[in-house]
C-alpha atoms as a PDB file:
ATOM      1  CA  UNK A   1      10.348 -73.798  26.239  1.00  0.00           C
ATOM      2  CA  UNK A   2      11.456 -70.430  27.516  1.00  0.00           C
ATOM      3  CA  UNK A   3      14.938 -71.320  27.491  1.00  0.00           C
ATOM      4  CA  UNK A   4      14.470 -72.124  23.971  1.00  0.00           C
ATOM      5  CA  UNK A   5      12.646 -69.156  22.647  1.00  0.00           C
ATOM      6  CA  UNK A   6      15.232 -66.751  24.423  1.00  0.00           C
ATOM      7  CA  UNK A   7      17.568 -68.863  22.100  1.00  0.00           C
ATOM      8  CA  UNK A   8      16.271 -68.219  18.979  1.00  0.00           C
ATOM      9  CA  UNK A   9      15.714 -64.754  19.655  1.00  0.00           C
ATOM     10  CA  UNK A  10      19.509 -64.401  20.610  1.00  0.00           C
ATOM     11  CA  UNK A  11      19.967 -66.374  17.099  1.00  0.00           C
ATOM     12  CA  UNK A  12      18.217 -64.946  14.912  1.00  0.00           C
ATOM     13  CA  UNK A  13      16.641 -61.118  16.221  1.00  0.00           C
ATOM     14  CA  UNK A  14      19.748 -59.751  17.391  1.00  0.00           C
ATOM     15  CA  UNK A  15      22.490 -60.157  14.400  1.00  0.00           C
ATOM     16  CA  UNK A  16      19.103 -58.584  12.351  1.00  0.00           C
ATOM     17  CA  UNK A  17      19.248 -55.436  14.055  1.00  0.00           C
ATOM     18  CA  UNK A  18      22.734 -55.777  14.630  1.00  0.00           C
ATOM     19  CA  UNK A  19      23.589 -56.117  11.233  1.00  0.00           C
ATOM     20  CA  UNK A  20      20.105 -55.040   9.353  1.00  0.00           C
ATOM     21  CA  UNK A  21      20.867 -51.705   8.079  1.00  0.00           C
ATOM     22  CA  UNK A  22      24.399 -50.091   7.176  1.00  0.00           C
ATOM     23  CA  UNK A  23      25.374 -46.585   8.301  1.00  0.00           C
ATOM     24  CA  UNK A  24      24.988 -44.997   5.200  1.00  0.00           C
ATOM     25  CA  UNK A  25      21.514 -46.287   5.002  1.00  0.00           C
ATOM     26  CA  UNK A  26      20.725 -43.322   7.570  1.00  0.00           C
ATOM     27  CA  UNK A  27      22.239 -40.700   5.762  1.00  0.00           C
ATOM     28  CA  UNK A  28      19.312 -38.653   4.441  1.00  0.00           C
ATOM     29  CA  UNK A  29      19.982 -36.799   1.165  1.00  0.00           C
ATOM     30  CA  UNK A  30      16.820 -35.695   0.278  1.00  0.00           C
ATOM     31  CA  UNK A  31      16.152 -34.722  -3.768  1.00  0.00           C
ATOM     32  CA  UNK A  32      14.067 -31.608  -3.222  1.00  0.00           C
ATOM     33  CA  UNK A  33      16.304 -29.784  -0.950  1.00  0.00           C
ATOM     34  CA  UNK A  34      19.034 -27.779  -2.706  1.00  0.00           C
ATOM     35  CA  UNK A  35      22.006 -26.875  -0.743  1.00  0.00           C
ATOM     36  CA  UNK A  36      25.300 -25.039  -2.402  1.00  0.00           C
ATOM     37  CA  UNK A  37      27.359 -28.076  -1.946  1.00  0.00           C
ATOM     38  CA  UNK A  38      24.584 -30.113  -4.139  1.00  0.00           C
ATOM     39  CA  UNK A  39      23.815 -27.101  -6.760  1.00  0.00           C
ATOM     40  CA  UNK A  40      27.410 -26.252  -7.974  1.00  0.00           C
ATOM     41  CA  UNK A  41      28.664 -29.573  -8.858  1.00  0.00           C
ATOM     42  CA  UNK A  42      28.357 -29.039 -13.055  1.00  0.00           C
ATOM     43  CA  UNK A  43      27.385 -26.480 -15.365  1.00  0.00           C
ATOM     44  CA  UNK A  44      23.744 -26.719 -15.260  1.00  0.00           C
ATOM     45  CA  UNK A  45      24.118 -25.639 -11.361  1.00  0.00           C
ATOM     46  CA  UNK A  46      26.282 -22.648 -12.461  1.00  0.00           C
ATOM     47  CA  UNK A  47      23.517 -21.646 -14.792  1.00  0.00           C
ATOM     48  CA  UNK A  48      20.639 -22.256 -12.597  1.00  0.00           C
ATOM     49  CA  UNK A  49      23.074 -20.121  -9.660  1.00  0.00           C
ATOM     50  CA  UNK A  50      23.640 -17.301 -12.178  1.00  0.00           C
ATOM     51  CA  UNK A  51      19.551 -17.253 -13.254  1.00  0.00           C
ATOM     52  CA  UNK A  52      19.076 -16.687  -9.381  1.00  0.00           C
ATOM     53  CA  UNK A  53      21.359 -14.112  -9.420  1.00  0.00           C
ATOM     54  CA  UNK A  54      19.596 -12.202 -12.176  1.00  0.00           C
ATOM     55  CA  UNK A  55      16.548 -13.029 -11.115  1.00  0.00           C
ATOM     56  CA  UNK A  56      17.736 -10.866  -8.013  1.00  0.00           C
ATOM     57  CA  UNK A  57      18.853  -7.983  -9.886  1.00  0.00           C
ATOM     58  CA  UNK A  58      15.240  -7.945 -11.971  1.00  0.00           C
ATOM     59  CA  UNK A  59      13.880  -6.950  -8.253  1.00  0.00           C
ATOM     60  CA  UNK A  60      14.912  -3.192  -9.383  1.00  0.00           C
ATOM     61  CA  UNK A  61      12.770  -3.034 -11.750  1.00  0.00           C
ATOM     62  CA  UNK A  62       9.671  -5.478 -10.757  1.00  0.00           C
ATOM     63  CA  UNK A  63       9.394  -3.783  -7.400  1.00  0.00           C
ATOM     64  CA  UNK A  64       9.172  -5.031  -3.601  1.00  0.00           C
ATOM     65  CA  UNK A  65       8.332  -8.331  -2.664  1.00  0.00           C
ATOM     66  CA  UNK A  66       8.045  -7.377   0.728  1.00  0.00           C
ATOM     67  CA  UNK A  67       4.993  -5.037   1.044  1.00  0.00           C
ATOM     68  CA  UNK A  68       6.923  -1.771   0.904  1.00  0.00           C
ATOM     69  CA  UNK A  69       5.453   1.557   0.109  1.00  0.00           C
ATOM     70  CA  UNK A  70       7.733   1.850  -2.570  1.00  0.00           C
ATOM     71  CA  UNK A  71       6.577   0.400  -5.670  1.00  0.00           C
ATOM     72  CA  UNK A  72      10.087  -0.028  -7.538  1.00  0.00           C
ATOM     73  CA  UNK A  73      13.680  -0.681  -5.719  1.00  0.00           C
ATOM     74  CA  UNK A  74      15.127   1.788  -8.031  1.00  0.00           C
ATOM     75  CA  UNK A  75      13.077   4.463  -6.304  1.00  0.00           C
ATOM     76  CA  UNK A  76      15.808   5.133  -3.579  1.00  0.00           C
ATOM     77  CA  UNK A  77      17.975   6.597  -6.525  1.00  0.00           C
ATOM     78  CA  UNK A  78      15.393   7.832  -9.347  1.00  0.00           C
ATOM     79  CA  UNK A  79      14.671  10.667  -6.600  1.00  0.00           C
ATOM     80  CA  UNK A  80      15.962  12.271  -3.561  1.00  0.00           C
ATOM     81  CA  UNK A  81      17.645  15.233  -5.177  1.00  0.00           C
ATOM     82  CA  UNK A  82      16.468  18.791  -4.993  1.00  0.00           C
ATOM     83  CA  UNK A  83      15.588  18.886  -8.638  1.00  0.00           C
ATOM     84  CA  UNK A  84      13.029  16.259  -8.263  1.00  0.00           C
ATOM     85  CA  UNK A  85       9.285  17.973  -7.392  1.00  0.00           C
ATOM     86  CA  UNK A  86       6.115  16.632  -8.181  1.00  0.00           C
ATOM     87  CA  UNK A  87       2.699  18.262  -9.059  1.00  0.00           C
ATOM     88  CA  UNK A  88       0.461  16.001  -7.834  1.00  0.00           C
ATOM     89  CA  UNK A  89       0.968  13.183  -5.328  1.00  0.00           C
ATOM     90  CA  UNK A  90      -0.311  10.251  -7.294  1.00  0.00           C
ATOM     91  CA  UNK A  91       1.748   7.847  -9.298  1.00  0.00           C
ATOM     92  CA  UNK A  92       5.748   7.957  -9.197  1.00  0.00           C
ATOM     93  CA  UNK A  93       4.887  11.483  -7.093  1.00  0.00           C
ATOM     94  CA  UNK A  94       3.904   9.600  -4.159  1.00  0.00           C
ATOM     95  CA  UNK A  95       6.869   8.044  -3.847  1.00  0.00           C
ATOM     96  CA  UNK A  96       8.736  11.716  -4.433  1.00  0.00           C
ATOM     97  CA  UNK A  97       6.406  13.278  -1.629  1.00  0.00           C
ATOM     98  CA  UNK A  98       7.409  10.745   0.682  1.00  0.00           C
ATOM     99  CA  UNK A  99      11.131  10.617   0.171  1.00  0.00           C
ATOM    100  CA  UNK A 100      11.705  13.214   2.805  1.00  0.00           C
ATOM    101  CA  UNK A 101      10.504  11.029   5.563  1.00  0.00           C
ATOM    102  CA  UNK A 102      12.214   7.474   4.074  1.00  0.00           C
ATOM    103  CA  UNK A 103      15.688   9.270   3.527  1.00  0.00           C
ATOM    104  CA  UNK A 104      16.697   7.986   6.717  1.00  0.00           C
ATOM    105  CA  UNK A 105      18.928   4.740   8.272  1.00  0.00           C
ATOM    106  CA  UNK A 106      16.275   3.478   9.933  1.00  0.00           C
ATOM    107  CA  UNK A 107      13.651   3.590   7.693  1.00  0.00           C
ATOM    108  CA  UNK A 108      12.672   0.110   6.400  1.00  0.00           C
ATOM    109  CA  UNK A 109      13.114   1.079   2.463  1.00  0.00           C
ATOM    110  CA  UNK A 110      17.026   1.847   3.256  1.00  0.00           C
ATOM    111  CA  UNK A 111      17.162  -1.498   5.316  1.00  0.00           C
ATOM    112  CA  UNK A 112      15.433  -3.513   2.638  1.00  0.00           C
ATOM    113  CA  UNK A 113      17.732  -1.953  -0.091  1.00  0.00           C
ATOM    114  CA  UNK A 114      21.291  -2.373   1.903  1.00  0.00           C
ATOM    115  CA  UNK A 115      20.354  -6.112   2.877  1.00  0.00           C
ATOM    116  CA  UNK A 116      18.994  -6.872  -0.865  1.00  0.00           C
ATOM    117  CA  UNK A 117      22.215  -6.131  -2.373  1.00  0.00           C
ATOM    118  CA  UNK A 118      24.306  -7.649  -0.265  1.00  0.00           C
ATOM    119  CA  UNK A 119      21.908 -10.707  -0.615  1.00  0.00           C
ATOM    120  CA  UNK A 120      23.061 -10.429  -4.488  1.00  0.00           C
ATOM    121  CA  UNK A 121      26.766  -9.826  -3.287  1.00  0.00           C
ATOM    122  CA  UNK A 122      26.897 -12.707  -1.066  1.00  0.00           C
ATOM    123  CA  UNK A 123      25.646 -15.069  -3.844  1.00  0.00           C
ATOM    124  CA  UNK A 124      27.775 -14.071  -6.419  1.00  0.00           C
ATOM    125  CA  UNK A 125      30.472 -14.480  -4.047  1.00  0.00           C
ATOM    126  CA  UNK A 126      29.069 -17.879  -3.942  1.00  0.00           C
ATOM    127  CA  UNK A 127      28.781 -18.755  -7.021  1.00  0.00           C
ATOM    128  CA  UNK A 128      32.380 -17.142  -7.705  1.00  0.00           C
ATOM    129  CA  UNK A 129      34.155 -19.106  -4.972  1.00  0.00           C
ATOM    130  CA  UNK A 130      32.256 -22.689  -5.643  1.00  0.00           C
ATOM    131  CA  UNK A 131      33.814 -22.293  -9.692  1.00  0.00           C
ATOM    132  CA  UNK A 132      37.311 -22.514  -8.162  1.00  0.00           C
ATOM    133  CA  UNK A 133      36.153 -25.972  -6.976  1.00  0.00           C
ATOM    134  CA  UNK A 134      38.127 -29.290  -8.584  1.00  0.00           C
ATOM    135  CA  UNK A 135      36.043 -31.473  -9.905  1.00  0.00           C
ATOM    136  CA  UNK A 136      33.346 -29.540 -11.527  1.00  0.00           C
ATOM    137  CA  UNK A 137      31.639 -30.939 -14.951  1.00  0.00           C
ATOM    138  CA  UNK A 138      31.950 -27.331 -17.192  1.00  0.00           C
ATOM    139  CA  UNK A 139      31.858 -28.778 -20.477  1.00  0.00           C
ATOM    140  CA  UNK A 140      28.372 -27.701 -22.047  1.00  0.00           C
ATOM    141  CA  UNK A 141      26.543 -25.419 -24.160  1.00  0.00           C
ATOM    142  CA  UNK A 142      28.872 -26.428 -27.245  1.00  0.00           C
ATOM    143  CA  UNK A 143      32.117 -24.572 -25.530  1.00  0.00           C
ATOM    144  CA  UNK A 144      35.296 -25.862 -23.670  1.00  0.00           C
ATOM    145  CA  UNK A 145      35.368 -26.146 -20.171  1.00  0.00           C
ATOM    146  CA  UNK A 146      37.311 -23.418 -19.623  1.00  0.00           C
ATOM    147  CA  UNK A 147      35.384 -20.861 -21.584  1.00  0.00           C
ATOM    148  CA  UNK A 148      32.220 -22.002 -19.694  1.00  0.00           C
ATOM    149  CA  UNK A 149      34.055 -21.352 -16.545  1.00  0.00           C
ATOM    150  CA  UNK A 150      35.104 -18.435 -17.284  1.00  0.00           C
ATOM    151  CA  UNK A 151      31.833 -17.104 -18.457  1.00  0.00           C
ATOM    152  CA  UNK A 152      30.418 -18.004 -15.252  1.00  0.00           C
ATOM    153  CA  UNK A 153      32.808 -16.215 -12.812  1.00  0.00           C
ATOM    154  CA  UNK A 154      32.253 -13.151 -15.698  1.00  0.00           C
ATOM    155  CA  UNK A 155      28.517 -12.887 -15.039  1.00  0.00           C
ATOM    156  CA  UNK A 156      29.032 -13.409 -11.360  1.00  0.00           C
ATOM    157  CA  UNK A 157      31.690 -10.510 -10.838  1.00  0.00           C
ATOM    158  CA  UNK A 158      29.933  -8.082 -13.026  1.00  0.00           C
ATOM    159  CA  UNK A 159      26.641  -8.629 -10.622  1.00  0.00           C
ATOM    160  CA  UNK A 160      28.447  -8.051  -7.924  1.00  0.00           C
ATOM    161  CA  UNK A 161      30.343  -5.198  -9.213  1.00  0.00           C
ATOM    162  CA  UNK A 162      26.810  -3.765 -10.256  1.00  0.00           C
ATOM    163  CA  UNK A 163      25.945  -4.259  -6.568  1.00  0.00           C
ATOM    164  CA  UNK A 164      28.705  -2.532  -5.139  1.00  0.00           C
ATOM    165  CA  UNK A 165      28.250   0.309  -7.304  1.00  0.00           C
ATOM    166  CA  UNK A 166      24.777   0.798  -6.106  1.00  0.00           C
ATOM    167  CA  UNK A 167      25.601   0.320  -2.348  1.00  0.00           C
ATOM    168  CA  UNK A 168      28.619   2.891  -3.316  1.00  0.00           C
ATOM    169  CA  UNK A 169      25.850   5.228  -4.851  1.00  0.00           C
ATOM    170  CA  UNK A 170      23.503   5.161  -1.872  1.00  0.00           C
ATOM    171  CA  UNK A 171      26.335   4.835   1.474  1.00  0.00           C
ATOM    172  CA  UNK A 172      28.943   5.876   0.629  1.00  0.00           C
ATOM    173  CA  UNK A 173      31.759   3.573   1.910  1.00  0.00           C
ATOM    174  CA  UNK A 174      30.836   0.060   2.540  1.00  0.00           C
ATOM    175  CA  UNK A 175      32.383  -3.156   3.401  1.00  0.00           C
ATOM    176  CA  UNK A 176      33.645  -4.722   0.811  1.00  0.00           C
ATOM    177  CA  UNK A 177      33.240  -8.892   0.709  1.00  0.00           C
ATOM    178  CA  UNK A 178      35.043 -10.834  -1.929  1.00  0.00           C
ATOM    179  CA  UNK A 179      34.480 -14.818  -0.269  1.00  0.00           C
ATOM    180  CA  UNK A 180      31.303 -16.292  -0.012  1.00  0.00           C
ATOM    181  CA  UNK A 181      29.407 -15.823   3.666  1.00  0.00           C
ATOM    182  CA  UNK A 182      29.982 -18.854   6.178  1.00  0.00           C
ATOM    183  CA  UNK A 183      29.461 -19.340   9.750  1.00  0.00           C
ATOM    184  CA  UNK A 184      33.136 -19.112  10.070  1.00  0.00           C
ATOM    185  CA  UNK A 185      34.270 -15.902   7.941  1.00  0.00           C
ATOM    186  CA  UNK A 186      30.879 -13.193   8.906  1.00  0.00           C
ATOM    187  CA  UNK A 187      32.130 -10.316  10.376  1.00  0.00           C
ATOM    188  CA  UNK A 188      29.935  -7.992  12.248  1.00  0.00           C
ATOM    189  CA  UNK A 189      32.093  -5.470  13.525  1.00  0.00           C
ATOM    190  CA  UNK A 190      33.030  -3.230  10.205  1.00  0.00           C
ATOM    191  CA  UNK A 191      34.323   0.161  10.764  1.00  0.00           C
END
C-alpha cells in the first residue's frame, strides 16, 4: 500500500508543481504602483507627467509642504536685498526680519529650495527623455502625433528652463543636467 501511494504521488503531485504555474505567472505588475517605464507609454501619461510637473512649480506660490518657517517658496527671492525693511514683524515682515539668519548654505530654507528645483529639473528631464521613446501612442486631443509630441517636450523644457533660471538667480553657477537621473548617470562630484 505504501509502495502504491508513493506512486501516485510521483504520478500525479509532482508534474502539478512541476508544471502548475508558468514563469510569468510570478511576475508581479501591480496596477496601483506607477513607475516611469509604466506612466510614459501614451499621451495620457505625458499629460498626467506634465500636470506633476506643474503641480511642482504651483509650490512657489502655495507655500512649504514641509513645515518651514517660510510661508511661500518665493520668499527666498521676494526679499533679501537692502531695500527691503519692514515696520512691523508680522505678516510677509516676519519672513523679512528673519532673512538675515536663513541667508545662509546651511540653513534648511536654501536646502529645501536647491533640492525642490532640481526635483522639477530632474522630472522634466524625465519626461523630456521618455518622449524620444519608439513606440509611444501621441495621437490625442484632436492633433497629430507629432504636434502632441512636440507640445509635450515644449512644456517640459520651458519648466526646466524656468528652474534653471531660478537656481541661476539664487547660486549663481550650477550644474547643469539635461538626461533624466538614473543609478547609472548621478554625479556627485560637480565642481
Amino acid at each position: 500500500m505504501k509502495k502504491y501511494i508513493s506512486y501516485v504521488f510521483i504520478g500525479i503531485f509532482l508534474p502539478l508543481v512541476e508544471f502548475g504555474c508558468s514563469e510569468d505567472y510570478l511576475i508581479e505588475e501591480p496596477p496601483h504602483i506607477i513607475t516611469a517605464e509604466s506612466l510614459y507609454k501614451n499621451l495620457e501619461g505625458f499629460e498626467t507627467g506634465l500636470n506633476g510637473l506643474y503641480a511642482l512649480v504651483w509650490e512657489e506660490r502655495q507655500g512649504r509642504s514641509d513645515g518651514g518657517a517660510n510661508a511661500l517658496r518665493a520668499a527666498m527671492w521676494m526679499d533679501g536685498t537692502d531695500v527691503l525693511t519692514p515696520n512691523r514683524s508680522d505678516g510677509f515682515g516676519s519672513v523679512a526680519i528673519g532673512w538675515q539668519e536663513r541667508n545662509n548654505p546651511s540653513a534648511d530654507d536654501v536646502t529645501a529650495q536647491f533640492l525642490w528645483l532640481y526635483q522639477i529639473i530632474n522630472s522634466a528631464n524625465t519626461v523630456i527623455g521618455r518622449a524620444e521613446n519608439p513606440g509611444i501612442e501621441w495621437v490625442g486631443n484632436g492633433k497629430t502625433a507629432e504636434e502632441n509630441k512636440h507640445r509635450v517636450i515644449a512644456e517640459a523644457r520651458v519648466i526646466r528652463a524656468w528652474a534653471y533660471r531660478h537656481l541661476a538667480y539664487l547660486y549663481g553657477d550650477v550644474p547643469l543636467t539635461l538626461e533624466e537621473s538614473l543609478g547609472s548617470n548621478v554625479r556627485t562630484d560637480w565642481q
